[in-house]
N, C-alpha and C. Protein backbone atom coordinates (compact mmCIF):
# COMPACT_ATOMS: atom_id res chain seq x y z
N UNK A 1 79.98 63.87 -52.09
CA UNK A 1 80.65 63.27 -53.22
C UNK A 1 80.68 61.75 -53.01
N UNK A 2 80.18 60.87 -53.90
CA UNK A 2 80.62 59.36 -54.01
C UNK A 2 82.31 59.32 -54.75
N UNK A 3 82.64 58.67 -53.77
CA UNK A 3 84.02 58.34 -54.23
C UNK A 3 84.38 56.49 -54.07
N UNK A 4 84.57 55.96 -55.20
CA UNK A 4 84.92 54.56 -55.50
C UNK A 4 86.40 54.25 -55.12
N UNK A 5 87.09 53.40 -54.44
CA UNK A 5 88.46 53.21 -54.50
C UNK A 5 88.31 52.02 -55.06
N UNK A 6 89.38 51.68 -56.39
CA UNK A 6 89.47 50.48 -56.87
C UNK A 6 91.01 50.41 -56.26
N UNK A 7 91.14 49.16 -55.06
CA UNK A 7 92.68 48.93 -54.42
C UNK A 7 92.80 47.05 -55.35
N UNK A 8 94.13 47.64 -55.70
CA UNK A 8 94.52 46.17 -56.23
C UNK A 8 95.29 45.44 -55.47
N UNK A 9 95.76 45.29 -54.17
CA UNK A 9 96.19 44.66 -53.71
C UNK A 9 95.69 43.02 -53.81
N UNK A 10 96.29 42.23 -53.92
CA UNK A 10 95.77 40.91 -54.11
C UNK A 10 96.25 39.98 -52.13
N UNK A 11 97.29 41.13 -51.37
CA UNK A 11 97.21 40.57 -50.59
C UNK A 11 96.32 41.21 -49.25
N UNK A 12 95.60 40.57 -48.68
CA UNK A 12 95.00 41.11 -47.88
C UNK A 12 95.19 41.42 -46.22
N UNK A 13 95.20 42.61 -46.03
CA UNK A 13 95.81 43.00 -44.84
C UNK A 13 97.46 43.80 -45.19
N UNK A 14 97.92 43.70 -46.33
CA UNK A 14 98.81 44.75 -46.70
C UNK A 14 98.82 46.37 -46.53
N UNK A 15 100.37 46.28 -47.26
CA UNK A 15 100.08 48.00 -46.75
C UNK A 15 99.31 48.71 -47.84
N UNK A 16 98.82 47.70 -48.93
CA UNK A 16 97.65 48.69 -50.02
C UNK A 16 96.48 49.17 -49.10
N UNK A 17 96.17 47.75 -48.57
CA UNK A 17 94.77 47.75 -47.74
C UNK A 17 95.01 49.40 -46.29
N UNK A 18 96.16 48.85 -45.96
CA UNK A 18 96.23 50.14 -44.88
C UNK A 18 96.50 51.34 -45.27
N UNK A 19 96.89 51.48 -46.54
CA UNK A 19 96.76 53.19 -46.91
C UNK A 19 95.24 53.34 -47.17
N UNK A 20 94.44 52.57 -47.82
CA UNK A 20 93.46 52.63 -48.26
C UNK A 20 92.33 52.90 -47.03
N UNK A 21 92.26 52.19 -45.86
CA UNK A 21 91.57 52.38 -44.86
C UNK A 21 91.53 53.71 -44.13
N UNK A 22 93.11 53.86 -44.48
CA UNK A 22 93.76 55.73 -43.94
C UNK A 22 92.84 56.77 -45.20
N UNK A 23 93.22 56.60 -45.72
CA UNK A 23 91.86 57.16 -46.48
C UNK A 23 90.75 57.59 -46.29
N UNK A 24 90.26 55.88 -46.32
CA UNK A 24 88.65 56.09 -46.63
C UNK A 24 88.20 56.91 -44.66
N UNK A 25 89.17 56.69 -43.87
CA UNK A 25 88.79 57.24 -42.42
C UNK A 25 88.52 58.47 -42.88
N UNK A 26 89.20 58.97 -43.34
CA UNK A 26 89.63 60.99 -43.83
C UNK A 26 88.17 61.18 -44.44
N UNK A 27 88.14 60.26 -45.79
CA UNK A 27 87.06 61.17 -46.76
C UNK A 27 85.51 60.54 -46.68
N UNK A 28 85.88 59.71 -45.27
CA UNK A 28 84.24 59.26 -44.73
C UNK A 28 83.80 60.26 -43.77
N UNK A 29 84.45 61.18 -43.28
CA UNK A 29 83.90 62.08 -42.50
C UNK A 29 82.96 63.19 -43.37
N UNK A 30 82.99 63.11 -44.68
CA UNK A 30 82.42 64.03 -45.54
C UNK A 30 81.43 63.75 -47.11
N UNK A 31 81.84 62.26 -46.79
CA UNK A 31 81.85 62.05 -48.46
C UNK A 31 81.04 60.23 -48.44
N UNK A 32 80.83 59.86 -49.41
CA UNK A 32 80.64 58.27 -49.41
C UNK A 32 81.22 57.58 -49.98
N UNK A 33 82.05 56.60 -49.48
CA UNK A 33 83.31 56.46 -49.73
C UNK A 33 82.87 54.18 -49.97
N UNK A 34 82.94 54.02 -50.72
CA UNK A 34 82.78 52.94 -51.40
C UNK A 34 84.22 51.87 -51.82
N UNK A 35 85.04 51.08 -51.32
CA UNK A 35 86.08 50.74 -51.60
C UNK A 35 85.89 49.06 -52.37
N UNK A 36 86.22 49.06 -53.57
CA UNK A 36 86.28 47.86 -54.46
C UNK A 36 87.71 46.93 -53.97
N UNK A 37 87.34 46.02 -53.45
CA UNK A 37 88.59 45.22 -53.38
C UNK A 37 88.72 44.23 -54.42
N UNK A 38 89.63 44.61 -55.66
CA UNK A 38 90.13 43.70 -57.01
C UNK A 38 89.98 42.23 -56.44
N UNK A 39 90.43 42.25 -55.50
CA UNK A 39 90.93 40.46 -55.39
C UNK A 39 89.59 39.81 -55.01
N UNK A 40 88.21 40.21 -54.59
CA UNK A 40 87.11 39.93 -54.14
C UNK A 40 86.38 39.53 -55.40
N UNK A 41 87.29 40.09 -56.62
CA UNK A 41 86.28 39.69 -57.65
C UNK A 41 86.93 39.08 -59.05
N UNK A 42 86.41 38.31 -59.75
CA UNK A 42 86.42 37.29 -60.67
C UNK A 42 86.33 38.32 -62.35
N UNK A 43 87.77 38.82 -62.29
CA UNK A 43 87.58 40.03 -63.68
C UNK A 43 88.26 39.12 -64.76
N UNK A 44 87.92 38.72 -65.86
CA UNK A 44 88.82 38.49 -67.02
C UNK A 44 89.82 39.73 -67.66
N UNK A 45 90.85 39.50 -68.28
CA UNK A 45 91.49 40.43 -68.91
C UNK A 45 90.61 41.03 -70.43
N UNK A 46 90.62 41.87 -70.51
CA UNK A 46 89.77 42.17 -72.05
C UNK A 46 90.85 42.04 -73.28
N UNK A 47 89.85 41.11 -73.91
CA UNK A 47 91.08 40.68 -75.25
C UNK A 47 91.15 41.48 -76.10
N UNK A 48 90.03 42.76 -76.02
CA UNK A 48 90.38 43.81 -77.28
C UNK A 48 89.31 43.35 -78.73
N UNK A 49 88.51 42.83 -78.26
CA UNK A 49 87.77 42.50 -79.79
C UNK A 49 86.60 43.66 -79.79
N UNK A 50 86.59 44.71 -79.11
CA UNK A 50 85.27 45.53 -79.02
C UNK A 50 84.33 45.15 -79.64
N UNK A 51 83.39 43.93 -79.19
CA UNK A 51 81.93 43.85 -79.23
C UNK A 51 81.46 44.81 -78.47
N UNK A 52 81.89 45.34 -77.10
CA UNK A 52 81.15 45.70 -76.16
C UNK A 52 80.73 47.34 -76.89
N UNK A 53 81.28 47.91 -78.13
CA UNK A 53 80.84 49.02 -78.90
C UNK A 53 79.63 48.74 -79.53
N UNK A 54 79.18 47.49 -79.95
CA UNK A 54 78.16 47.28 -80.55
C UNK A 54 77.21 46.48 -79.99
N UNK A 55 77.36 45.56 -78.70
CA UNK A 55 76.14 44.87 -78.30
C UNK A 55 75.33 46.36 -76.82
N UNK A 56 74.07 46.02 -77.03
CA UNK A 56 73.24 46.54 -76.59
C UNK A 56 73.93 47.29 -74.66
N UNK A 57 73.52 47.77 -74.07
CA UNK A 57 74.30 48.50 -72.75
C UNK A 57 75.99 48.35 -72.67
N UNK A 58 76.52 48.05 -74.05
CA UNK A 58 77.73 48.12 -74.05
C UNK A 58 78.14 46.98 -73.37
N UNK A 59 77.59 46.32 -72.87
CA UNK A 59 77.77 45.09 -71.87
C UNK A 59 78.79 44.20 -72.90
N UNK A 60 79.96 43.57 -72.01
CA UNK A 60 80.76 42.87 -72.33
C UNK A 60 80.31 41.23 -72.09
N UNK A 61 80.99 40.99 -73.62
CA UNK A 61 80.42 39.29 -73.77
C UNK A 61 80.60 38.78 -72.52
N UNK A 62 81.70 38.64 -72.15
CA UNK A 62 82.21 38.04 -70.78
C UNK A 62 81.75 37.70 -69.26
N UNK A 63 80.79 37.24 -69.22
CA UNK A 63 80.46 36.34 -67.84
C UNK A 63 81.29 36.42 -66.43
N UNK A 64 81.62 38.02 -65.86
CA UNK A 64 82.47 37.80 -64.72
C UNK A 64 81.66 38.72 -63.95
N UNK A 65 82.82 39.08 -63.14
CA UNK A 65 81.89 40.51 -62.26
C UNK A 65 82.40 42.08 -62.55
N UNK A 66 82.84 42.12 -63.90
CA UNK A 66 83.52 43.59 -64.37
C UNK A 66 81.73 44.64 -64.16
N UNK A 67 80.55 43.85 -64.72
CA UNK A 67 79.39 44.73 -64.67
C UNK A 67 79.41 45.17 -63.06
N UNK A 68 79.50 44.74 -62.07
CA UNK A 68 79.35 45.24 -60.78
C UNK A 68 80.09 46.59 -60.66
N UNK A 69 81.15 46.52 -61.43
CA UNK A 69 82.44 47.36 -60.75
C UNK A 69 82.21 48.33 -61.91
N UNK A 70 81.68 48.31 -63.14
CA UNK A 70 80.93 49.46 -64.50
C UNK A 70 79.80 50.28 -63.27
N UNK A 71 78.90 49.43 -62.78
CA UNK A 71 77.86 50.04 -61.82
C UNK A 71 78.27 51.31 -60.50
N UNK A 72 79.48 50.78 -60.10
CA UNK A 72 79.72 51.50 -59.05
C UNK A 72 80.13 52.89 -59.63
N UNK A 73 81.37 52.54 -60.89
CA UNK A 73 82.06 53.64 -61.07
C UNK A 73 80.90 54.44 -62.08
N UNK A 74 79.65 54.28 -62.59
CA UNK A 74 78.63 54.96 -62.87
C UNK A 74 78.30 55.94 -62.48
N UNK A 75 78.55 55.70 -60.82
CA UNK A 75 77.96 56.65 -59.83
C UNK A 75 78.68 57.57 -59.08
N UNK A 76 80.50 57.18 -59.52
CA UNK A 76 81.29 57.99 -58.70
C UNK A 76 81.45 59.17 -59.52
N UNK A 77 81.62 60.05 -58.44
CA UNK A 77 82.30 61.44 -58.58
C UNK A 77 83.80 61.44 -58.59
N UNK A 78 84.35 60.84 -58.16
CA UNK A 78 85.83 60.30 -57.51
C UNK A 78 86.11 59.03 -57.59
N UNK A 79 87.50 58.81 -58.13
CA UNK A 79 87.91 57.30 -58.24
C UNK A 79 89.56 57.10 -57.46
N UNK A 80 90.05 56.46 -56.93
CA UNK A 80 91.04 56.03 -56.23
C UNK A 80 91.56 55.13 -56.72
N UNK A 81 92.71 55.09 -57.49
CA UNK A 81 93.50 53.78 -57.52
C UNK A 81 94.36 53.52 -56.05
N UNK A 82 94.51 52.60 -55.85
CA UNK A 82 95.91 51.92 -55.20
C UNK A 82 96.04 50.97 -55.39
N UNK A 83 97.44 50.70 -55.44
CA UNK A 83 98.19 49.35 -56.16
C UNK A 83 99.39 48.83 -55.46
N UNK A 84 100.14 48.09 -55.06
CA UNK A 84 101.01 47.73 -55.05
C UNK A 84 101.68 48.06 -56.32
N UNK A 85 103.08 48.38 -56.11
CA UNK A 85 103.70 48.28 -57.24
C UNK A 85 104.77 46.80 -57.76
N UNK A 86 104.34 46.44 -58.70
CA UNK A 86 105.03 44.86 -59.28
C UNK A 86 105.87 45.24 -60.50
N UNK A 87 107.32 45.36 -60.48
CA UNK A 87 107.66 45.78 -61.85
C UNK A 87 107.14 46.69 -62.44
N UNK A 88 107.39 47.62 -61.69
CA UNK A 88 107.46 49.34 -61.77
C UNK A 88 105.46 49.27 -63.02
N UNK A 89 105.10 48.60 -62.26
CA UNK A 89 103.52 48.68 -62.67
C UNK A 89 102.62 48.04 -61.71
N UNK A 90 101.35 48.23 -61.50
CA UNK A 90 100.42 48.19 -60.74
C UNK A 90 99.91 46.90 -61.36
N UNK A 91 99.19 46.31 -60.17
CA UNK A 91 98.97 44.58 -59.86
C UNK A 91 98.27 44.54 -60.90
N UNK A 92 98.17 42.96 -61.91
CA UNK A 92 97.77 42.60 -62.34
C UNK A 92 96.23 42.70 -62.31
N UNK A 93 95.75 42.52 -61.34
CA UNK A 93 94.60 42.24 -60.79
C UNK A 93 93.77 43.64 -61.63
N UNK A 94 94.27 44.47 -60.92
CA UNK A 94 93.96 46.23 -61.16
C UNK A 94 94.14 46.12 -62.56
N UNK A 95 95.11 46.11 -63.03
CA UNK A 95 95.38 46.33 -64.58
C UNK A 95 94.06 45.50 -65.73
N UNK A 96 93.64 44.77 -65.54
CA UNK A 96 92.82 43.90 -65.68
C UNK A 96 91.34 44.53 -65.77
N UNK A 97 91.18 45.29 -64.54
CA UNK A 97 89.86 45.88 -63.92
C UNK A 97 89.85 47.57 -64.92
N UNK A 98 90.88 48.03 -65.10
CA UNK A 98 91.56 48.99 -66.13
C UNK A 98 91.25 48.79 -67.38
N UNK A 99 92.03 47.87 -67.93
CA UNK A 99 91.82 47.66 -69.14
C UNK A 99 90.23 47.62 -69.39
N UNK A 100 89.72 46.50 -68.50
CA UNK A 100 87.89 46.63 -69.19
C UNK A 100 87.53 47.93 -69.28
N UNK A 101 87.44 48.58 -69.11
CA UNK A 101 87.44 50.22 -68.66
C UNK A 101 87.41 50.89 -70.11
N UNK A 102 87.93 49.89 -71.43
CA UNK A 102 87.86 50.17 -72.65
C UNK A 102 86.25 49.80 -73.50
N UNK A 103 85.87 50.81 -72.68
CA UNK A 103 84.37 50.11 -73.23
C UNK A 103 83.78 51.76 -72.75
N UNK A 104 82.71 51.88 -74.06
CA UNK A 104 82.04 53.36 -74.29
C UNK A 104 81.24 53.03 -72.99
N UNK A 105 81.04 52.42 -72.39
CA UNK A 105 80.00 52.66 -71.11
C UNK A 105 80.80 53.45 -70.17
N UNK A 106 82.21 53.86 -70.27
CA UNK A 106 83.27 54.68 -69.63
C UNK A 106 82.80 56.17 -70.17
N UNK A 107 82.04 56.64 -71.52
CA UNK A 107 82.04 58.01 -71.08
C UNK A 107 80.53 58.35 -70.88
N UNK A 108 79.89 57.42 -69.58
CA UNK A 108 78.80 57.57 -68.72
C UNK A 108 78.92 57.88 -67.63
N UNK A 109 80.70 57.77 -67.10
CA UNK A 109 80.85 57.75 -65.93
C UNK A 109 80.43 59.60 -65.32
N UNK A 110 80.67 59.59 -64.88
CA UNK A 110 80.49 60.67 -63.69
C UNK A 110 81.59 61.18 -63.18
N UNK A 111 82.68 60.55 -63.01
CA UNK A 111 83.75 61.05 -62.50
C UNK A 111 84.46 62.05 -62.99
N UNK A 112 85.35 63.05 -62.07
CA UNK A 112 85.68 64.35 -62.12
C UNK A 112 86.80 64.66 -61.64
N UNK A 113 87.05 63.55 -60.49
CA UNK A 113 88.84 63.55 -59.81
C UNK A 113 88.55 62.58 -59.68
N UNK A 114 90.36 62.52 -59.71
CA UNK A 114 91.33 61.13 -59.20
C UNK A 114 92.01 61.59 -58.19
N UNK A 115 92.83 60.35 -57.15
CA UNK A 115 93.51 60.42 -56.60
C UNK A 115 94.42 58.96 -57.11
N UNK A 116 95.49 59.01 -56.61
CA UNK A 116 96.62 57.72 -56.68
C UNK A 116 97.09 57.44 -55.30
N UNK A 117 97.37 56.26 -54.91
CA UNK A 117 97.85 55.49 -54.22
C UNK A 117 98.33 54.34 -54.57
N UNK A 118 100.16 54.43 -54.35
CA UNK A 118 100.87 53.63 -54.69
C UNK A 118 102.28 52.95 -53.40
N UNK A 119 102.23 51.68 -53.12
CA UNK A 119 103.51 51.10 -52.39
C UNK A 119 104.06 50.30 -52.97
N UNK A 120 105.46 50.19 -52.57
CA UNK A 120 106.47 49.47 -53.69
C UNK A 120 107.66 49.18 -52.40
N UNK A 121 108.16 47.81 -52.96
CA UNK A 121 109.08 47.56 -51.82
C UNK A 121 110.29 48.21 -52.45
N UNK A 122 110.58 47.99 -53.04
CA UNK A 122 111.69 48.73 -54.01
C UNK A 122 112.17 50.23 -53.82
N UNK A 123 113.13 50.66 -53.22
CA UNK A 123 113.83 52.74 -53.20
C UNK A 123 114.37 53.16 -54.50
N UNK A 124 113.72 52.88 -55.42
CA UNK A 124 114.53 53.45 -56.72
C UNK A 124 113.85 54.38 -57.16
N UNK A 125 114.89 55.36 -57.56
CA UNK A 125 113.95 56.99 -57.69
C UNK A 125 112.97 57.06 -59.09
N UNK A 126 113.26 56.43 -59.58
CA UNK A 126 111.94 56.19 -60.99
C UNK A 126 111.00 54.73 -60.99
N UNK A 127 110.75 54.26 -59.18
CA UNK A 127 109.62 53.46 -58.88
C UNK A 127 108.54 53.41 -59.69
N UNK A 128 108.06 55.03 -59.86
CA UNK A 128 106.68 55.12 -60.00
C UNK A 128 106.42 55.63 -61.32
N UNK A 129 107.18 56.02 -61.65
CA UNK A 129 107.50 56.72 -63.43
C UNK A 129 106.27 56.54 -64.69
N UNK A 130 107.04 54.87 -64.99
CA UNK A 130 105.84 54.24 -65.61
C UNK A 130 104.49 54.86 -65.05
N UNK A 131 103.76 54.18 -63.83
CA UNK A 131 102.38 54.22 -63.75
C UNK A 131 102.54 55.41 -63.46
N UNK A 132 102.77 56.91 -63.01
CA UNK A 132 102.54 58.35 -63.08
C UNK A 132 102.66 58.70 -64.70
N UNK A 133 102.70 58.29 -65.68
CA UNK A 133 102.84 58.72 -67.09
C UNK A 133 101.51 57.87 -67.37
N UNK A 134 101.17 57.04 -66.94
CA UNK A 134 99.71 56.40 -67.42
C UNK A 134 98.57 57.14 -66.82
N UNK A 135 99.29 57.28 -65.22
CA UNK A 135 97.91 58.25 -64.69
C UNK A 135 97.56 59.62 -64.95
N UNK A 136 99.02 60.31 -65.77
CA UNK A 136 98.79 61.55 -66.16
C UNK A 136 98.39 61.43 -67.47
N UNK A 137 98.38 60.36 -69.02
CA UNK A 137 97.37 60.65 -69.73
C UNK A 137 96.16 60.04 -69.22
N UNK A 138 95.78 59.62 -68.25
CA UNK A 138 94.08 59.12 -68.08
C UNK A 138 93.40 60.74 -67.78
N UNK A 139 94.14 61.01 -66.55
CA UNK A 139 93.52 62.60 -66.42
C UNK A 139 93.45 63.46 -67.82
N UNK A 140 94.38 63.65 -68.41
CA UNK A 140 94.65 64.05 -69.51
C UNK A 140 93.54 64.08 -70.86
N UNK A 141 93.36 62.41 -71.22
CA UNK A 141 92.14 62.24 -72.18
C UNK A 141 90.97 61.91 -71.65
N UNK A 142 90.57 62.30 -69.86
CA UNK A 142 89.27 62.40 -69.36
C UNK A 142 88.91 63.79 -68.85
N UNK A 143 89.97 63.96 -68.95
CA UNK A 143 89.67 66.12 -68.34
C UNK A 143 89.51 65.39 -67.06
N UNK A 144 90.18 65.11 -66.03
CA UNK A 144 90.35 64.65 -64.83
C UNK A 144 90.97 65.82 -64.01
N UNK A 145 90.27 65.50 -63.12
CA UNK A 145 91.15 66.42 -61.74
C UNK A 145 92.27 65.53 -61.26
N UNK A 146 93.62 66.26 -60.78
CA UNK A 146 94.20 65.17 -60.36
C UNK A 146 94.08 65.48 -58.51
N UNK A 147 93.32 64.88 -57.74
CA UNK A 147 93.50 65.48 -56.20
C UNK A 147 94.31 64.84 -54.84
N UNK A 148 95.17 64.16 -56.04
CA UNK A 148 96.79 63.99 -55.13
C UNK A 148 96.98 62.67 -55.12
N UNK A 149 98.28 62.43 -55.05
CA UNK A 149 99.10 60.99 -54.92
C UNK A 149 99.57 60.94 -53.96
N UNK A 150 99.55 59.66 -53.29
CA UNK A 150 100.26 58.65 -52.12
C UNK A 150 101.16 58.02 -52.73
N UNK A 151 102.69 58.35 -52.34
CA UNK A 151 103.98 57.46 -53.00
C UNK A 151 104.57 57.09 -52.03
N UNK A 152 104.80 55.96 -52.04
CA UNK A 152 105.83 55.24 -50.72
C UNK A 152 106.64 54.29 -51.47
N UNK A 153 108.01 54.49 -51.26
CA UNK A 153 108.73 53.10 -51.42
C UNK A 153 109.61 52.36 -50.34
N UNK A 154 110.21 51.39 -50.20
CA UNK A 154 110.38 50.51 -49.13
C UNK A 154 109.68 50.24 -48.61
N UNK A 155 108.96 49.60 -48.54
CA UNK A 155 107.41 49.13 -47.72
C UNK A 155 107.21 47.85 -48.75
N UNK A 156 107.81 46.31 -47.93
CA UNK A 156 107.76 45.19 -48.66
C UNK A 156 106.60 44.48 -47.63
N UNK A 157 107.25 44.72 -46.54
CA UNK A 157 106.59 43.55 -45.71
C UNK A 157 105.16 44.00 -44.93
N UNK A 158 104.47 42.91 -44.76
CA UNK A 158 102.94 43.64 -44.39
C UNK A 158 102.85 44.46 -43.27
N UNK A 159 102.09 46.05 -43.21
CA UNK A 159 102.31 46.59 -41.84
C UNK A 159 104.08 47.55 -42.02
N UNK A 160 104.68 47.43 -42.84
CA UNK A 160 105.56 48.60 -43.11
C UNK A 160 105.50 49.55 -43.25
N UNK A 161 103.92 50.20 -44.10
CA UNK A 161 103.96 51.26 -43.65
C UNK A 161 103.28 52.03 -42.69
N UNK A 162 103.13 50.86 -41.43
CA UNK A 162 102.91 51.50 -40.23
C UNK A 162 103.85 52.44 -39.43
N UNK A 163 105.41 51.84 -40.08
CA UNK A 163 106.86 52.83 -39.62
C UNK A 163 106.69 53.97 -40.27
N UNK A 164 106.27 54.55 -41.52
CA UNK A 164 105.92 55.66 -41.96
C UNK A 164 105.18 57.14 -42.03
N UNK A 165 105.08 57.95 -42.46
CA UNK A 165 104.58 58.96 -42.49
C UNK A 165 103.22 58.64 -43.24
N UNK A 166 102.89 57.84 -43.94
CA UNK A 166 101.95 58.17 -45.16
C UNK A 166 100.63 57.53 -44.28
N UNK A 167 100.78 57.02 -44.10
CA UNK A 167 99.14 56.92 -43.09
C UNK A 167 98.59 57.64 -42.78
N UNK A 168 99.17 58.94 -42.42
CA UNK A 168 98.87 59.86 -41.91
C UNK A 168 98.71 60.81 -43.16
N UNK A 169 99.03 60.56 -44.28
CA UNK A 169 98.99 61.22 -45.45
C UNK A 169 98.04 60.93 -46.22
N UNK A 170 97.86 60.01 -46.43
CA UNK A 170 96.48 59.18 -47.18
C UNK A 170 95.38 59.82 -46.10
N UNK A 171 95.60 59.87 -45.27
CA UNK A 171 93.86 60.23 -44.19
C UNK A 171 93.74 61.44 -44.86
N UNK A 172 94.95 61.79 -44.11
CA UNK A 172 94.66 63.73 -44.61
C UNK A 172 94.32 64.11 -46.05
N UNK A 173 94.65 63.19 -47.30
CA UNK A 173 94.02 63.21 -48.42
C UNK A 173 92.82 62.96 -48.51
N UNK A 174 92.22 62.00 -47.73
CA UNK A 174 90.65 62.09 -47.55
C UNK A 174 90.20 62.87 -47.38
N UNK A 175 90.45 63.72 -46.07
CA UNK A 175 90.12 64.35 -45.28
C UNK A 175 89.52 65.80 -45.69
N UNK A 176 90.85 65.94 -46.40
CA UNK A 176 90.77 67.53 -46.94
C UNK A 176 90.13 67.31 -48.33
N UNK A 177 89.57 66.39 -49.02
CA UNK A 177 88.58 66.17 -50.01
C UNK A 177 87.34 67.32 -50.39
């Protein structure tokens, strides 16, 4: 299985990046495991004027690197979010890389499951609410598999959730892929 992780962390060496590595350890023993780092790349927000329905490969007017990241997820079988959570929603960065995602070259993709991965410094029991109601209609209006979520909260500072259980949870979500 090709599996894409799009991680939005914008900081690097966080605990997005270290669930994400716990991961990709698990579902590289089986699988090809491809990880997009948001902040590596130069995405505009999509303003919503859908040209990209009518100009030729669906290709968006826009001059950034969203075509790299259309290419990868072409080929996945599997897609991975992880995000930091910012105001009970996932990083800008990600949201951004999402939104382009509104473009018919999305029902070329290939993909078949999801997984989620989410940290939030914040212990409030409806952390994740919002973005689990977005990720359950994406599965929803893609006929998506859902093949499990990573939820952690309290985990502000970088390497927090090295005190945790979920490192060990994210692998084993690879793992057992």
């Amino acid at each position: 299985m090709n599996i894409v992780v799009l991680s939005g962390s914008p900081r690097k060496g966080g605990n997005t990046d270290l669930l994400v590595e716990a991961f990709v350890k698990g579902a590289s023993k089986k699988h090809n495991v491809e990880v997009v780092l948001v902040r590596d790349h130069h995405i505009n927000p999509c303003i919503g004027c859908d040209s990209c329905f009518k100009r030729e490969n669906n290709s968006c007017f826009q001059n950034d690197n969203m075509q790299l990241i259309y290419d990868k997820l072409l080929h996945a079988d599997m897609l991975v979010v992880a995000s930091p959570v910012y105001f009970y929603g996932i990083s800008s960065q990600l949201k951004a890389v999402i939104d382009r995602c509104h473009n018919p070259i999305r029902d070329k993709f290939a993909i078949k499951q999801m997984a989620l991965i989410l940290v939030g410094a914040a212990i409030l029991p409806k952390l994740f609410d919002s973005i689990l109601t977005q990720y359950k209609l994406c599965l929803n209006f893609f006929g998506l598999e859902d093949t499990g979520q990573i939820l952690i909260r309290g985990c502000k500072d970088k390497g927090d959730v090295t005190n945790t259980e979920t490192l060990q949870q994210a692998y084993e979500l690879g793992e057992n892929l």
